[in-house]
C-alpha atoms as a PDB file:
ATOM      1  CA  UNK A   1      36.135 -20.549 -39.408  1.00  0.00           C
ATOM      2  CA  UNK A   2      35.657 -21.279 -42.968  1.00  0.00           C
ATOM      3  CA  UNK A   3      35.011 -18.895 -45.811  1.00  0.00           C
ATOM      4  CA  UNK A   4      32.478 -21.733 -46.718  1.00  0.00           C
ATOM      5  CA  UNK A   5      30.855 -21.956 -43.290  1.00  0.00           C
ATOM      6  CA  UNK A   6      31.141 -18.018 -43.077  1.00  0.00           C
ATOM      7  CA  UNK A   7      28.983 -18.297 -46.569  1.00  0.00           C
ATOM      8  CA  UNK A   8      26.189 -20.738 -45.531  1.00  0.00           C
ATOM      9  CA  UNK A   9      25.771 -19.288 -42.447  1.00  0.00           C
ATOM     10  CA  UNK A  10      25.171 -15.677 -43.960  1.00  0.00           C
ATOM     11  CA  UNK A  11      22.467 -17.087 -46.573  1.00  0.00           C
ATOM     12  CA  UNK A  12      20.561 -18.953 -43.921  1.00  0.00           C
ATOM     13  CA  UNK A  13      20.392 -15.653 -41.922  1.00  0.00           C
ATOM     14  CA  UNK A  14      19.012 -13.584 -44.840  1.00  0.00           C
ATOM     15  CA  UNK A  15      16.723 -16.488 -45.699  1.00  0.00           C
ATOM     16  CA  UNK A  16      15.675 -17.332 -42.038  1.00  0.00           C
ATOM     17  CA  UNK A  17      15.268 -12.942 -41.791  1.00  0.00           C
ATOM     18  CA  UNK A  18      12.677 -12.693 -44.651  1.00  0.00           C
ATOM     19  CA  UNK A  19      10.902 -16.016 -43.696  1.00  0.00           C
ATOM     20  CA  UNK A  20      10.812 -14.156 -40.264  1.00  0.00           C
ATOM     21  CA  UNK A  21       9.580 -10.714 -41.724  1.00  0.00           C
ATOM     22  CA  UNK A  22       6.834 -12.511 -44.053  1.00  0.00           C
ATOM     23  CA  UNK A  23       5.456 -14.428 -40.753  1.00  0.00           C
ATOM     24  CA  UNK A  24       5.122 -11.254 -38.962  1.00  0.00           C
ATOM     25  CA  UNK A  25       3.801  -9.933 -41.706  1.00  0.00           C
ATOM     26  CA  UNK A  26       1.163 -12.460 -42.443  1.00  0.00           C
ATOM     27  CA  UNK A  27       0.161 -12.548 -38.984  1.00  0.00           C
ATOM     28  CA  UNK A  28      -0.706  -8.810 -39.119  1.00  0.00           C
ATOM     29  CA  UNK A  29      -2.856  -8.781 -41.216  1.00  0.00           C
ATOM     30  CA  UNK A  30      -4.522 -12.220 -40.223  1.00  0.00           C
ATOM     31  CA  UNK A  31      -5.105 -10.333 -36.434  1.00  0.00           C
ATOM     32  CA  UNK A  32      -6.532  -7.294 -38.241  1.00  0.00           C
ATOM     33  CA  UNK A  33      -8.705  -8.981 -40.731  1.00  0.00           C
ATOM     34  CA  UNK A  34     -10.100 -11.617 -38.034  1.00  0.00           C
ATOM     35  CA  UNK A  35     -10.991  -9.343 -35.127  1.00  0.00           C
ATOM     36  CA  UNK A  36     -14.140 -10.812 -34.600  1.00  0.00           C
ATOM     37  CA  UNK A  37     -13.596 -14.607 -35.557  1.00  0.00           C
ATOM     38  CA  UNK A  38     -11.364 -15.285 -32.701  1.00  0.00           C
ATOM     39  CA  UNK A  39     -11.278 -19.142 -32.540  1.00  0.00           C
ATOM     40  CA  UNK A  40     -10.929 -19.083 -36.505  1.00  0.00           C
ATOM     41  CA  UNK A  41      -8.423 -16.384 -35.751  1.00  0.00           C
ATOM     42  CA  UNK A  42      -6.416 -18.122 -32.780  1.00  0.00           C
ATOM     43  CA  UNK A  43      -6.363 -21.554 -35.615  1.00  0.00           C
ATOM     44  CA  UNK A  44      -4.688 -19.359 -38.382  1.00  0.00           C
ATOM     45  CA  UNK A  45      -2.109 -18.352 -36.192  1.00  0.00           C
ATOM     46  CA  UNK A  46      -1.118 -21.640 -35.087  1.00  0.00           C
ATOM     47  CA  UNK A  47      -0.656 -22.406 -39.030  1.00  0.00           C
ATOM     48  CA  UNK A  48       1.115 -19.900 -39.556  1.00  0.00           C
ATOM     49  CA  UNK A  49       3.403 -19.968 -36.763  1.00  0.00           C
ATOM     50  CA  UNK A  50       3.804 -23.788 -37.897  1.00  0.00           C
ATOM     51  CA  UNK A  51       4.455 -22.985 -40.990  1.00  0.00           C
ATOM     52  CA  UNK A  52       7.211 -20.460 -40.141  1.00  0.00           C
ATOM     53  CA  UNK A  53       8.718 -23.575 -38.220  1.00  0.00           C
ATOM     54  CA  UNK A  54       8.666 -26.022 -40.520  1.00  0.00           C
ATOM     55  CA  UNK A  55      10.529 -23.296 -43.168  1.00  0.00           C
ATOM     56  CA  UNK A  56      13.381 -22.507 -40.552  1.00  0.00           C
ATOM     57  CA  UNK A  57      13.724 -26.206 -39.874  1.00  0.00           C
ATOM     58  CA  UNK A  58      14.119 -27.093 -43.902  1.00  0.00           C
ATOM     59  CA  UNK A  59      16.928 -24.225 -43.906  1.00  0.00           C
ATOM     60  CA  UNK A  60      18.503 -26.112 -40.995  1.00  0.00           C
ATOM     61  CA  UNK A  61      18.458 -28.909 -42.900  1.00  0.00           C
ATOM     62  CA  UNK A  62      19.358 -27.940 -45.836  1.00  0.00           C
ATOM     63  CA  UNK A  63      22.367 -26.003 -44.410  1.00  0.00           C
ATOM     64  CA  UNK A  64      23.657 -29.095 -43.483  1.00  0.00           C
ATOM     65  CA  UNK A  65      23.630 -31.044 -45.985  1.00  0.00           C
ATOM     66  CA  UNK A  66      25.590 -28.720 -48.214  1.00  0.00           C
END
């Protein structure tokens, strides 16, 4: 492999990792603030969890266009 590939690669996991920790993050405390709400609650996850997507597929992208 590369030294370049090697590079990208390692940045993408470390990115992708704290996207990953912030989503799991985020949807702790959306479950514990909405116990009650749960359609409200069962909506915010979905955005999140879209969200989280939609960042993961940008760093695909974006690792390969460089």
């Amino acid at each position: 492999m590369e030294h370049e590939f090697i590079r990208m690669l390692t940045r993408v996991a470390i990115v992708g990792s704290a996207i990953g920790f912030t989503g799991a993050l985020a949807l702790y405390f959306v479950m514990r603030a909405l116990r009650g709400e749960e359609f409200r609650g069962a909506m915010l996850i979905g955005v999140l969890l879209a969200f989280v997507f939609v960042c993961c597929a940008l760093l695909l992208v974006v690792s390969f266009t460089k």
